[in-house]
Protein backbone atom coordinates (compact mmCIF):
# COMPACT_ATOMS: atom_id res chain seq x y z
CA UNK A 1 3.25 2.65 -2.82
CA UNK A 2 3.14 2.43 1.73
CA UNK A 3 2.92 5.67 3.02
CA UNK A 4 3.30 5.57 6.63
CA UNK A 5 2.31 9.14 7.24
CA UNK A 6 -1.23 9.08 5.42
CA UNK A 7 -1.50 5.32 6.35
CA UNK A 8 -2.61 3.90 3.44
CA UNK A 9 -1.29 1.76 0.21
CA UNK A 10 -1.88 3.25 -3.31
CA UNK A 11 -1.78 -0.20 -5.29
CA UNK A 12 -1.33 0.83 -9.38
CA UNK A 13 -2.93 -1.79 -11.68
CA UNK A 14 -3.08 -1.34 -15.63
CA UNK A 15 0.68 -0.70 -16.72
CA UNK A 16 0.90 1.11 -19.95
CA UNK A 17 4.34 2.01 -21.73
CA UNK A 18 4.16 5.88 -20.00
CA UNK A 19 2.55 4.86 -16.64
CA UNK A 20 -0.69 3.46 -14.80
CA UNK A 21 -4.51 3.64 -15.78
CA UNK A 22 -5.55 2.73 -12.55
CA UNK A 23 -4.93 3.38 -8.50
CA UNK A 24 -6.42 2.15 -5.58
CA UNK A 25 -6.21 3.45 -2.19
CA UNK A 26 -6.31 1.17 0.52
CA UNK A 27 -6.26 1.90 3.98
CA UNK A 28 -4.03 0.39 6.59
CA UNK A 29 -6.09 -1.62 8.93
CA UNK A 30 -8.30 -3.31 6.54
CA UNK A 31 -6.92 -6.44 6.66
CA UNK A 32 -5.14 -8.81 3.73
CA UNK A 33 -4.87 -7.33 0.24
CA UNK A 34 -4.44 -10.25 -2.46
CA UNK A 35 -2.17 -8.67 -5.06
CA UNK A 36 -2.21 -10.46 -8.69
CA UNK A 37 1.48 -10.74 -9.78
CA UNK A 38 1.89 -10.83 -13.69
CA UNK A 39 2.74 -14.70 -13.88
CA UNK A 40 -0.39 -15.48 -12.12
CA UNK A 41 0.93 -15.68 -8.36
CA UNK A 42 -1.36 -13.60 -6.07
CA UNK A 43 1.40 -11.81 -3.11
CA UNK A 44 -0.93 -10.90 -0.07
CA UNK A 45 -0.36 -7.64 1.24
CA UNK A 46 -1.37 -7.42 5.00
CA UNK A 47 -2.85 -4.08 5.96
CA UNK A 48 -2.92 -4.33 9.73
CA UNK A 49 0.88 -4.77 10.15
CA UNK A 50 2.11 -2.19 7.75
CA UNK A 51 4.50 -0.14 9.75
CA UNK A 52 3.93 3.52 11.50
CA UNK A 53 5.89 6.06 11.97
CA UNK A 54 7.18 7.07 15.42
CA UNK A 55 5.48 9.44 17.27
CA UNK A 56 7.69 12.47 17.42
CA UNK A 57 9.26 13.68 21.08
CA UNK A 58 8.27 16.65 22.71
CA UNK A 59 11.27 18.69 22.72
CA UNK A 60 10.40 21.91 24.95
């Protein structure tokens, strides 16, 4: 899960059949996170260009 807001990445490892026994917060910023795929591919996430949200206008 990306959440621009909090800047980070909650990666959930350990599927069961009602959910996840693990999560792992990473932080945006901290570089490339390799990602183990379930048919043995590894998908590298890269931290550093996740995207951010806009900063809002000042409307006064």
């Amino acid at each position: 899960m990306v959440d621009p807001y909090a800047q980070e990445v909650v990666l959930h490892t350990q599927p069961t059949g009602t959910g996840y026994i693990a999560a792992h917060t990473h932080k945006y910023g901290t570089g490339k996170l390799p990602i183990t795929l379930a048919d043995g591919r590894t998908f590298t996430l890269d931290l550093d260009e996740l995207p951010r949200p806009e900063p809002e206008a000042d409307t006064r």
